[in-house]
N, C-alpha and C. Protein backbone atom coordinates (compact mmCIF):
# COMPACT_ATOMS: atom_id res chain seq x y z
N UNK A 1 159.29 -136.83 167.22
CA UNK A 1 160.13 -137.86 167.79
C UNK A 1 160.52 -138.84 166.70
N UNK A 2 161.88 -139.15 166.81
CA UNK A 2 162.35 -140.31 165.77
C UNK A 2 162.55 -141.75 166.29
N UNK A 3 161.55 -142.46 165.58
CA UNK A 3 161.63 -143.60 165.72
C UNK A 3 162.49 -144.59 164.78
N UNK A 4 163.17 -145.33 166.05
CA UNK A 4 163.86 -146.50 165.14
C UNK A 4 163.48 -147.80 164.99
N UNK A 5 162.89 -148.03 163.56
CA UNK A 5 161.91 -149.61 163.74
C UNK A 5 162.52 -150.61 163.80
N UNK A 6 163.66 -150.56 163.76
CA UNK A 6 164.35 -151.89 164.01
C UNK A 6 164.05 -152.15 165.62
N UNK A 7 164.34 -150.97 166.24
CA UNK A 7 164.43 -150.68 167.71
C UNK A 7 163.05 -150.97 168.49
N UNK A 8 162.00 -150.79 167.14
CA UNK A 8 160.51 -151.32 167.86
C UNK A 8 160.13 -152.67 167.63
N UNK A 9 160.85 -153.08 166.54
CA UNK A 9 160.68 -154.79 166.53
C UNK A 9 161.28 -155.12 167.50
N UNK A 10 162.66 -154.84 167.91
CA UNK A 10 163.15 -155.73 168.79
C UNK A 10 162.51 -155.55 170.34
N UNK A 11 162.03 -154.43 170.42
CA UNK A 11 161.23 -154.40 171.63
C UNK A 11 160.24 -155.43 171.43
N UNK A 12 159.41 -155.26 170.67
CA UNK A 12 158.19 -155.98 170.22
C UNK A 12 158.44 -157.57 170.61
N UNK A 13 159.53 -157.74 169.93
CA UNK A 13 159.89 -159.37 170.24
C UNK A 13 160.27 -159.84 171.47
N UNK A 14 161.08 -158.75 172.33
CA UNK A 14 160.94 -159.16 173.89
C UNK A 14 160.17 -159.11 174.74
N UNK A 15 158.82 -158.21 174.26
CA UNK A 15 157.54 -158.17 175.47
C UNK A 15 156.97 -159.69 174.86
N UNK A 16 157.02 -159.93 173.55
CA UNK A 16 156.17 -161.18 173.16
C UNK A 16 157.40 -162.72 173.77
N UNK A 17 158.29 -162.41 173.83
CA UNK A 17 159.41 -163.17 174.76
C UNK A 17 159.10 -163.33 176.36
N UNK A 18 158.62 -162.06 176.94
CA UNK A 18 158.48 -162.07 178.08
C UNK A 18 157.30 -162.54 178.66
N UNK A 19 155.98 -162.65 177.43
CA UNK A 19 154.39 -163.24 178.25
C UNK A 19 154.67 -164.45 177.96
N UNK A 20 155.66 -164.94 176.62
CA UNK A 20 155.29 -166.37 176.25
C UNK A 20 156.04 -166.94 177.34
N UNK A 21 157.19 -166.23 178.07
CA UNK A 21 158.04 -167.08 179.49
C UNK A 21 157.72 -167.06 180.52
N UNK A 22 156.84 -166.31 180.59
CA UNK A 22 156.08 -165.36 181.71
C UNK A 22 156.06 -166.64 182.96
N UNK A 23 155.54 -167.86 182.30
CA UNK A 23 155.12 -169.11 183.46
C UNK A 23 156.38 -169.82 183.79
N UNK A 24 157.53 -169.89 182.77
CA UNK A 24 159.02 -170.37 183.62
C UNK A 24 159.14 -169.86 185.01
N UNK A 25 159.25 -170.97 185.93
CA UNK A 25 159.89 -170.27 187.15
C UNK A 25 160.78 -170.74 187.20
N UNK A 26 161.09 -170.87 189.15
CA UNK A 26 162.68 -171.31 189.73
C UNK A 26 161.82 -171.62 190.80
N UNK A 27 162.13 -172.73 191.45
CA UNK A 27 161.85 -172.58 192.39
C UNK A 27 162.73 -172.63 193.63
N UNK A 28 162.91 -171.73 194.63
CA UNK A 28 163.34 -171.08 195.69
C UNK A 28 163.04 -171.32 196.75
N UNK A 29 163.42 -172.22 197.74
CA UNK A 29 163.08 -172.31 198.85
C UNK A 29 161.10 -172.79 198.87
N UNK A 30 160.93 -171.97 199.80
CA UNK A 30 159.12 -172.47 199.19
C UNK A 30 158.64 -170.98 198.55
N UNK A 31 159.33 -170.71 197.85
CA UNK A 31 158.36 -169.95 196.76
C UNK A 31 159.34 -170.06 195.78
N UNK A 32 158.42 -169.33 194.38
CA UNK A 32 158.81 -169.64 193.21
C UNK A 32 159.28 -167.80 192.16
N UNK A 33 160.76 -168.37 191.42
CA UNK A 33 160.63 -166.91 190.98
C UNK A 33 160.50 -166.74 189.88
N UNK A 34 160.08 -165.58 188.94
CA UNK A 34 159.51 -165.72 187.74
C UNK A 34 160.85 -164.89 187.42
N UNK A 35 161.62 -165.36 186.75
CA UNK A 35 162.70 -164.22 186.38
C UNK A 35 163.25 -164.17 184.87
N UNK A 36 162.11 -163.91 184.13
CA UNK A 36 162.14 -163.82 182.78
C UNK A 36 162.22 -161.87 182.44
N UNK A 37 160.88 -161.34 183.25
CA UNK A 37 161.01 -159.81 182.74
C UNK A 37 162.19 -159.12 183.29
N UNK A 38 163.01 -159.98 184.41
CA UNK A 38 164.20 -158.84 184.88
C UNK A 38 165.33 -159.13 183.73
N UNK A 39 165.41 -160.18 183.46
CA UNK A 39 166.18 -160.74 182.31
C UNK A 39 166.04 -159.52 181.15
N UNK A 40 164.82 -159.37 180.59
CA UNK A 40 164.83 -158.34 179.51
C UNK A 40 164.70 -157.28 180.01
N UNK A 41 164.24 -156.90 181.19
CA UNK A 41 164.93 -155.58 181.56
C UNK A 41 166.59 -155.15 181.67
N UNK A 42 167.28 -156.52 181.79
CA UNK A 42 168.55 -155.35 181.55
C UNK A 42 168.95 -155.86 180.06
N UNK A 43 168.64 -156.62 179.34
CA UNK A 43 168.62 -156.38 177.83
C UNK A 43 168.26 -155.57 177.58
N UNK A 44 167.18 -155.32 177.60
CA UNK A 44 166.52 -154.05 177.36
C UNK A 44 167.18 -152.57 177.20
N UNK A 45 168.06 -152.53 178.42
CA UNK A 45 168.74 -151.33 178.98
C UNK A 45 169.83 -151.31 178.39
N UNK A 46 170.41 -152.29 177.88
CA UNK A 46 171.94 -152.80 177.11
C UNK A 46 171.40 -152.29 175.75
N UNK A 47 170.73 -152.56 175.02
CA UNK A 47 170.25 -152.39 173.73
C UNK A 47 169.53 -151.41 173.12
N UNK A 48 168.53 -150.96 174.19
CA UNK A 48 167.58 -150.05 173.62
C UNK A 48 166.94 -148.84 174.74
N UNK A 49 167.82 -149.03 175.72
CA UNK A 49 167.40 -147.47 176.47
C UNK A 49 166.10 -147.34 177.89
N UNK A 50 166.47 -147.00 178.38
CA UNK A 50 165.29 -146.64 179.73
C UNK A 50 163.99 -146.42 178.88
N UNK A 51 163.76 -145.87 177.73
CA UNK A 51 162.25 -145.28 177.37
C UNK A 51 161.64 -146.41 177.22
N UNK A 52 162.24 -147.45 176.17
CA UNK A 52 161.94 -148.61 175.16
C UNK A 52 161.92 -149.59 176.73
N UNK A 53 162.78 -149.31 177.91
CA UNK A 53 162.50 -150.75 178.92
C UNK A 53 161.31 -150.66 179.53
N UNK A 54 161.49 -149.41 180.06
CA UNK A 54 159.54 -149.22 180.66
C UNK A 54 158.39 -149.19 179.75
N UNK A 55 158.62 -148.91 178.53
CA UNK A 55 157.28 -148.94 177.83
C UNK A 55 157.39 -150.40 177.53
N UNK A 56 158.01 -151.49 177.70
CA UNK A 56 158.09 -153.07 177.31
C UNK A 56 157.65 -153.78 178.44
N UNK A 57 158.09 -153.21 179.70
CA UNK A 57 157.89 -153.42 180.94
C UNK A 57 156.30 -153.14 181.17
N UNK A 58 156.05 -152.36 181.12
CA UNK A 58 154.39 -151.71 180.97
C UNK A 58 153.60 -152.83 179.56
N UNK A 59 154.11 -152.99 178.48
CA UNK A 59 153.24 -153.48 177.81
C UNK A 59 152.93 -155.16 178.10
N UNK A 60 154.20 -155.76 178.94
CA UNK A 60 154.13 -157.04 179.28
C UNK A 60 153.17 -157.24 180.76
N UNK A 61 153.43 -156.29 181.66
CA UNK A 61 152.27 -156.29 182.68
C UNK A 61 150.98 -156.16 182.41
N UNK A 62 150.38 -155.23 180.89
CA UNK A 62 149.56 -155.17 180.74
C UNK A 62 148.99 -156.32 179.82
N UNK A 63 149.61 -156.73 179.09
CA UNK A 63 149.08 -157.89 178.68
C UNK A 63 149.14 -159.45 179.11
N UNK A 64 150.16 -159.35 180.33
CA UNK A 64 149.81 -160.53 181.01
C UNK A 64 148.76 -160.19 182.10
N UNK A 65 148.25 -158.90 182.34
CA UNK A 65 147.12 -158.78 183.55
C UNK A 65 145.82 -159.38 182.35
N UNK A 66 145.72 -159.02 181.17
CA UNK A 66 144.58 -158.91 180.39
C UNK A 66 144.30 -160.37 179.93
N UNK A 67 145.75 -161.25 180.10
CA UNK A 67 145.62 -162.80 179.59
C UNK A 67 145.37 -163.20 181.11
N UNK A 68 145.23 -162.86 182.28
CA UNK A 68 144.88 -163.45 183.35
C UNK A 68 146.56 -163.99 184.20
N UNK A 69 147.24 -163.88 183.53
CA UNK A 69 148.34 -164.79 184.20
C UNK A 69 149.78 -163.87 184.72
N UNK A 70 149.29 -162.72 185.27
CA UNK A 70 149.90 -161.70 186.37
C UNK A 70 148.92 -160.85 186.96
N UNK A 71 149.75 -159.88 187.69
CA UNK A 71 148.89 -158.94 188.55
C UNK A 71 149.28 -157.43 188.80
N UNK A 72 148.66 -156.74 189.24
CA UNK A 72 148.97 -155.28 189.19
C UNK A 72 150.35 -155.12 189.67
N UNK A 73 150.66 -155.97 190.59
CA UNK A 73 152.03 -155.84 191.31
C UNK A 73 153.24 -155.64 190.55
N UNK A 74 152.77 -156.27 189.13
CA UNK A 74 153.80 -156.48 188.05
C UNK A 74 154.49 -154.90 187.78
N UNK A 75 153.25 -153.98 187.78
CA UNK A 75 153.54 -152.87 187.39
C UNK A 75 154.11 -152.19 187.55
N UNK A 76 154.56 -151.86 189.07
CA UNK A 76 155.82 -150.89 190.03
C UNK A 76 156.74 -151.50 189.95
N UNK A 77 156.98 -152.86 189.99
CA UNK A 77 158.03 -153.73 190.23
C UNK A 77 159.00 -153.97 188.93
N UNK A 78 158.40 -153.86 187.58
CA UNK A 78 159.12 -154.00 186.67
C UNK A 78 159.61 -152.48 185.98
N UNK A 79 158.59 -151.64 186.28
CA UNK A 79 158.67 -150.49 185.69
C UNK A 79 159.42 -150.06 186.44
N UNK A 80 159.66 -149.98 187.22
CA UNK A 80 160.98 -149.42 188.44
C UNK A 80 162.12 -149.99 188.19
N UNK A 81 162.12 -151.28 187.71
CA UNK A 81 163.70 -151.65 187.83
C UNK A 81 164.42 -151.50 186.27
N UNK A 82 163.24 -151.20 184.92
CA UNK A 82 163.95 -151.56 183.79
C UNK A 82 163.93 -149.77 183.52
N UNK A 83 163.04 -148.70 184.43
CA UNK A 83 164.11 -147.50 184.59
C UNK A 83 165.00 -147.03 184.98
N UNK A 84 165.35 -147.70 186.33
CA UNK A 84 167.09 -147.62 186.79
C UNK A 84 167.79 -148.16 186.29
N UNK A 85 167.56 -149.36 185.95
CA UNK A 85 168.28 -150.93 184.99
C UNK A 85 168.96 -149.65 183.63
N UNK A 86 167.80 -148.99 182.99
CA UNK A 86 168.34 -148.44 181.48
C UNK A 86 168.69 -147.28 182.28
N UNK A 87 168.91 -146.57 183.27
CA UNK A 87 169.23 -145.25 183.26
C UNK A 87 170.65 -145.42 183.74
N UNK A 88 171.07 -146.09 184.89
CA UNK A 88 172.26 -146.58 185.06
C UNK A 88 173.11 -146.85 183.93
N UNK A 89 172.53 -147.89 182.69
CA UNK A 89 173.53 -148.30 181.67
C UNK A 89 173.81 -147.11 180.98
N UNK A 90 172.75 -146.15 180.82
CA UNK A 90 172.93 -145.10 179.72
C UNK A 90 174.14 -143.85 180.61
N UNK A 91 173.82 -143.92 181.48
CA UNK A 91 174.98 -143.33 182.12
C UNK A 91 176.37 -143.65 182.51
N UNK A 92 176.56 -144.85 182.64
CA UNK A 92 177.54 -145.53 182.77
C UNK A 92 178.07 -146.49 181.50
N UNK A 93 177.57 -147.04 180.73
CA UNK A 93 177.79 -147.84 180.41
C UNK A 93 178.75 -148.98 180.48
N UNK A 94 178.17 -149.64 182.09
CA UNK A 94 179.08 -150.72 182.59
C UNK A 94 177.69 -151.76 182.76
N UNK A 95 178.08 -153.12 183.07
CA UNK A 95 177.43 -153.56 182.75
C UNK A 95 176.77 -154.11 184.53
N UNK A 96 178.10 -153.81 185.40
CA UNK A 96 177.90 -154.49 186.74
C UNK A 96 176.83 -153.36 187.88
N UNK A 97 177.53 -152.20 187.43
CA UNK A 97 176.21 -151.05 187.89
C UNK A 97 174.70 -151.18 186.94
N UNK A 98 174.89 -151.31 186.00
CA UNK A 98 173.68 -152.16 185.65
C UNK A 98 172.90 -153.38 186.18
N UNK A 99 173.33 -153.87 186.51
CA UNK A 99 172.98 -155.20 187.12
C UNK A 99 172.16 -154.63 188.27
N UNK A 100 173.20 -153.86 189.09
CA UNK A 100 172.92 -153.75 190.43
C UNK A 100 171.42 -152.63 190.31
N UNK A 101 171.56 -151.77 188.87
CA UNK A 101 170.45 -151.09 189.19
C UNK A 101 168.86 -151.89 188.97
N UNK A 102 169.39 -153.28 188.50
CA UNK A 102 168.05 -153.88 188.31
C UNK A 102 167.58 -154.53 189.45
N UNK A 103 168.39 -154.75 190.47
CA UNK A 103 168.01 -155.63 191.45
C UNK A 103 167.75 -154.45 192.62
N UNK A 104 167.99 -153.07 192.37
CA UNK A 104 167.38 -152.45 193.80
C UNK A 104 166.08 -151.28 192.92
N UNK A 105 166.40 -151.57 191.37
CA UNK A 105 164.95 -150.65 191.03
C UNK A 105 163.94 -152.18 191.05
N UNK A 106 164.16 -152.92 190.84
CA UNK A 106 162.92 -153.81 191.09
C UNK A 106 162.57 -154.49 192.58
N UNK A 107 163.66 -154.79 193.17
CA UNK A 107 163.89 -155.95 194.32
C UNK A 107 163.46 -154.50 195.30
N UNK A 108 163.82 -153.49 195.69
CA UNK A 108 163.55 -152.64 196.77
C UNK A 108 162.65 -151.85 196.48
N UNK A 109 163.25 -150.51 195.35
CA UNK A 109 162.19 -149.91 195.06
C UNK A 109 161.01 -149.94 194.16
N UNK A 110 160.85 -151.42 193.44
CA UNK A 110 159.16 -151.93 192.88
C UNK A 110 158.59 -152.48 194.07
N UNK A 111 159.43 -153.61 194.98
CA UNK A 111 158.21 -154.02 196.20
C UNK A 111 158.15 -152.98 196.91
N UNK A 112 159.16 -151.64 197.40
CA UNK A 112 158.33 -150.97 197.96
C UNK A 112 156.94 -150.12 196.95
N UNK A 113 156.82 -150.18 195.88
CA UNK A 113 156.08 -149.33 195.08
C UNK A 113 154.86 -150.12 195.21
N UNK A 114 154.82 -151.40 195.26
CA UNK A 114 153.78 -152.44 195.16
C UNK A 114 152.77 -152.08 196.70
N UNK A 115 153.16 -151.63 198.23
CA UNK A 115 152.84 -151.56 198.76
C UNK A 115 151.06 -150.38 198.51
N UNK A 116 151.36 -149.40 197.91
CA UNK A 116 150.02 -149.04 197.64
C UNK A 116 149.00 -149.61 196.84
N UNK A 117 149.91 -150.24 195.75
CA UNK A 117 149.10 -150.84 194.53
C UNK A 117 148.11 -152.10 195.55
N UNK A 118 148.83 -152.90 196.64
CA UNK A 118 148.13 -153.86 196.72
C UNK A 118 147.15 -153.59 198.38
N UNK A 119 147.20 -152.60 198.09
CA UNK A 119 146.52 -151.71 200.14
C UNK A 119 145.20 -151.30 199.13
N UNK A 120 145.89 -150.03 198.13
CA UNK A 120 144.64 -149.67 198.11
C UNK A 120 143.83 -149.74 196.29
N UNK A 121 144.40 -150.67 195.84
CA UNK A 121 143.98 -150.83 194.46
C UNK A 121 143.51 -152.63 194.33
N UNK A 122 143.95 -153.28 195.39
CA UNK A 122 143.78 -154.61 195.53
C UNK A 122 142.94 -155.05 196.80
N UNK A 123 143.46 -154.15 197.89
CA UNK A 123 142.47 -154.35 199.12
C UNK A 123 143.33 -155.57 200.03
N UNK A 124 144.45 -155.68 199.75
CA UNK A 124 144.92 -156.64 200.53
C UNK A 124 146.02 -155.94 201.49
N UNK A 125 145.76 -156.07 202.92
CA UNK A 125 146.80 -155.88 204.16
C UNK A 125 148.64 -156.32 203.66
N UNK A 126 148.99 -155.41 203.89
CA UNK A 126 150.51 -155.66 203.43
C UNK A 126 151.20 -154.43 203.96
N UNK A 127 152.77 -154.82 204.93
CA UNK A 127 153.82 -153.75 205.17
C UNK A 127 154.17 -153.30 204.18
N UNK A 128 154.74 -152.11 204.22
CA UNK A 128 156.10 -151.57 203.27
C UNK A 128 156.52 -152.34 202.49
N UNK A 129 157.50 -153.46 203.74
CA UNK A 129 158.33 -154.18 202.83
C UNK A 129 157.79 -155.78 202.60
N UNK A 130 156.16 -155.84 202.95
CA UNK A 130 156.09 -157.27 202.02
C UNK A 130 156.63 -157.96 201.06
N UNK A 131 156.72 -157.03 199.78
CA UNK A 131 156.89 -157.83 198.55
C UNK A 131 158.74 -157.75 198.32
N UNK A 132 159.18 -156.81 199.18
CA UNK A 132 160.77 -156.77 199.14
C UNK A 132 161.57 -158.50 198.69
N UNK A 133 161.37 -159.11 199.81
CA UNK A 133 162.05 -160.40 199.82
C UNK A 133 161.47 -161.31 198.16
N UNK A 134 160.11 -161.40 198.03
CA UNK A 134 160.17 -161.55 196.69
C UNK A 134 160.36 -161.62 195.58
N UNK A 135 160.25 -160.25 195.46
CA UNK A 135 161.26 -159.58 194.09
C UNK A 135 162.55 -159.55 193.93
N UNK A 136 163.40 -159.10 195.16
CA UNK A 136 164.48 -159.65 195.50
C UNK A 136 165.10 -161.11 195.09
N UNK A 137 164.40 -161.93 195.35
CA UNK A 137 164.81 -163.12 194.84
C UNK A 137 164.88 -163.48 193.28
N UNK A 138 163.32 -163.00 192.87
CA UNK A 138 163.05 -163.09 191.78
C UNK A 138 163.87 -162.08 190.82
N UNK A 139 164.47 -161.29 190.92
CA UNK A 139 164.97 -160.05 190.73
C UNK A 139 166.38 -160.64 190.14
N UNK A 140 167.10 -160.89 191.54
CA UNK A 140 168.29 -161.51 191.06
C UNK A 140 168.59 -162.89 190.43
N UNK A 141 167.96 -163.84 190.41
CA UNK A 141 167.82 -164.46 189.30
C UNK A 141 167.46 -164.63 187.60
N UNK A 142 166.81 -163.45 187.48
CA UNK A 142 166.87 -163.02 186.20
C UNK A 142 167.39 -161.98 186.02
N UNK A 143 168.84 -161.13 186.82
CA UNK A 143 169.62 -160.14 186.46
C UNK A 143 170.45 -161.70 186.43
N UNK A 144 170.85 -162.45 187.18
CA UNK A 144 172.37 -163.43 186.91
C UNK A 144 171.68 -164.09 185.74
N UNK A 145 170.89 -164.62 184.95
CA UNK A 145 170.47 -165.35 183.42
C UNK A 145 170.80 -164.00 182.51
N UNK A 146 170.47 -162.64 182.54
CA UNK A 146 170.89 -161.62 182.12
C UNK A 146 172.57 -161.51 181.78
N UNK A 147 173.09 -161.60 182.77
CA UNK A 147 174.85 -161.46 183.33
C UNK A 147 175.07 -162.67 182.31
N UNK A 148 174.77 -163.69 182.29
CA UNK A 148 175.41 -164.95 181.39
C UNK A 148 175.40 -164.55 179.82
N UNK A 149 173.90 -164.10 179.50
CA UNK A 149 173.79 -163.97 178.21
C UNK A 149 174.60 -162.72 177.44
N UNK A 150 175.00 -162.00 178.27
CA UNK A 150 175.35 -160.53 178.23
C UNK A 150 176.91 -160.88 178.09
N UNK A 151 177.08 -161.80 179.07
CA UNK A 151 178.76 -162.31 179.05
C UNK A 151 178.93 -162.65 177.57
N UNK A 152 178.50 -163.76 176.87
CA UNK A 152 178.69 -164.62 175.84
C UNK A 152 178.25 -163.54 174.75
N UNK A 153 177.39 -162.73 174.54
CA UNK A 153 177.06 -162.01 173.68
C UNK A 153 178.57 -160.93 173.36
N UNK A 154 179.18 -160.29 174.91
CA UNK A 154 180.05 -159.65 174.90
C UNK A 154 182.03 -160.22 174.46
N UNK A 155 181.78 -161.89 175.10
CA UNK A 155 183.07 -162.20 174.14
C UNK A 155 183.08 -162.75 173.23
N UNK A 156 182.33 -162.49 172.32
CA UNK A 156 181.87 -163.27 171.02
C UNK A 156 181.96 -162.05 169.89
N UNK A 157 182.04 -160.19 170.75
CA UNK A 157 181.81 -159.85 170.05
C UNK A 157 180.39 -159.10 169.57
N UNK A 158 179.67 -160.17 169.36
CA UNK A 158 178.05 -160.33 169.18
C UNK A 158 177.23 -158.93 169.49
N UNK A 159 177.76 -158.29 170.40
CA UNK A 159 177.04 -156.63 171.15
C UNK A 159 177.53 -155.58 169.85
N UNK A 160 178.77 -155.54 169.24
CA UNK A 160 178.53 -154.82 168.34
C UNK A 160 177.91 -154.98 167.10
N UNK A 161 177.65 -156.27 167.15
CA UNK A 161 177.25 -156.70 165.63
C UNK A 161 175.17 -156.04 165.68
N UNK A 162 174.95 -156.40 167.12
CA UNK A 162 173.66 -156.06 167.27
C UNK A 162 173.35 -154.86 167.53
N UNK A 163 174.55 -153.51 167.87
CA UNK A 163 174.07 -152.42 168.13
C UNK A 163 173.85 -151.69 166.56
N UNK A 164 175.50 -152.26 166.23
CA UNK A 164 175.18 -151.90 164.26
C UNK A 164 173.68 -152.00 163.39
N UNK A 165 173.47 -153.08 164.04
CA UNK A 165 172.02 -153.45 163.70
C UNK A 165 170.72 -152.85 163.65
N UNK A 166 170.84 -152.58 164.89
CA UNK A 166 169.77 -151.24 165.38
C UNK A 166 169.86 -149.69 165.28
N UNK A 167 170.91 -149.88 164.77
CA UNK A 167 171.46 -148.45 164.55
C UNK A 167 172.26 -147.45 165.42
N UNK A 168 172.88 -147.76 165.94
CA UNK A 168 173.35 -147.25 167.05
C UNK A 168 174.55 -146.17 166.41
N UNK A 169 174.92 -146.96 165.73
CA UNK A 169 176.68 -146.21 164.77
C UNK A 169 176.00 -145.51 164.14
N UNK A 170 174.58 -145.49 163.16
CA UNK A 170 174.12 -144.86 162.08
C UNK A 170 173.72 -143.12 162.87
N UNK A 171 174.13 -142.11 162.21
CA UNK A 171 173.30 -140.78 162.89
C UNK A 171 171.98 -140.62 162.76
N UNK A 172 171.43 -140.29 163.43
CA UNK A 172 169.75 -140.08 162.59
C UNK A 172 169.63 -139.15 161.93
N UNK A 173 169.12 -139.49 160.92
CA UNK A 173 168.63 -138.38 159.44
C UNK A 173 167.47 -137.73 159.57
């Protein structure tokens, strides 16, 4: 397998982006949303691909479960949405079916994924669709901070200067 290290720094720098934001919220009605990892999940998917979003997605759940300041739930919920999030872009490459794949791989199908994680790996009573409305919220608030940065990056230009970067134009040798 060929690795591109530019492509692993910049991952590198958004899982270490995503624990150090990890505690930004929003707050929503009476709950609060954390919408920093959906944010780099569709960066993620813009830049560096479905493989590079779930393994960033996975390394930020796991090291915010290990610093104490998330929970297993993190795990279905992000890993679900920054694989549709990058599989959508890589197939399409639009940016609005992107969007949308981050808010129903995380907002529908991570809270529904969360339902076993927290029955029978946590021990806590929960429907199907407990964590739906949650993530959902939280979901689409860091796909629209996504949509802004993605905007300004895109009329500035700025998206090709960073794909050049990573190599995207270069063939692999």
């Amino acid at each position: 397998m060929n690795y591109n290290v530019r492509k692993l720094t910049v991952a590198a720098m958004l899982v270490a982006v995503s624990v150090v934001l990890s505690a930004f919220s929003i707050p929503i009605g009476a709950s609060r949303c954390f919408p920093i990892q959906h944010l780099v999940n569709v960066i993620s998917a813009v830049f560096l691909g479905p493989l590079y979003g779930v393994i960033m997605a996975f390394c930020t759940s796991l090291i915010r479960n290990l610093l104490g300041t998330g929970s297993l739930l993190a795990f279905p919920g992000s890993m679900a949405g920054a694989f549709l999030c990058g599989m959508v872009f890589s197939y399409t490459k639009r940016l609005i079916p992107t969007y949308f794949g981050e808010v129903i791989g995380t907002g529908i199908i991570g809270g529904m994924l969360c339902y076993p994680v927290a029955t029978l790996l946590m021990g806590q009573e929960a429907a199907l669709f407990t964590f739906v409305v949650p993530f959902l919220m939280s979901t689409v608030c860091g796909t629209v901070m996504a949509a802004v940065i993605l905007g300004v990056l895109y009329r500035s230009k700025a998206v090709n200067v960073i794909r050049s970067a990573l190599g995207e134009n270069e063939k692999n040798k």
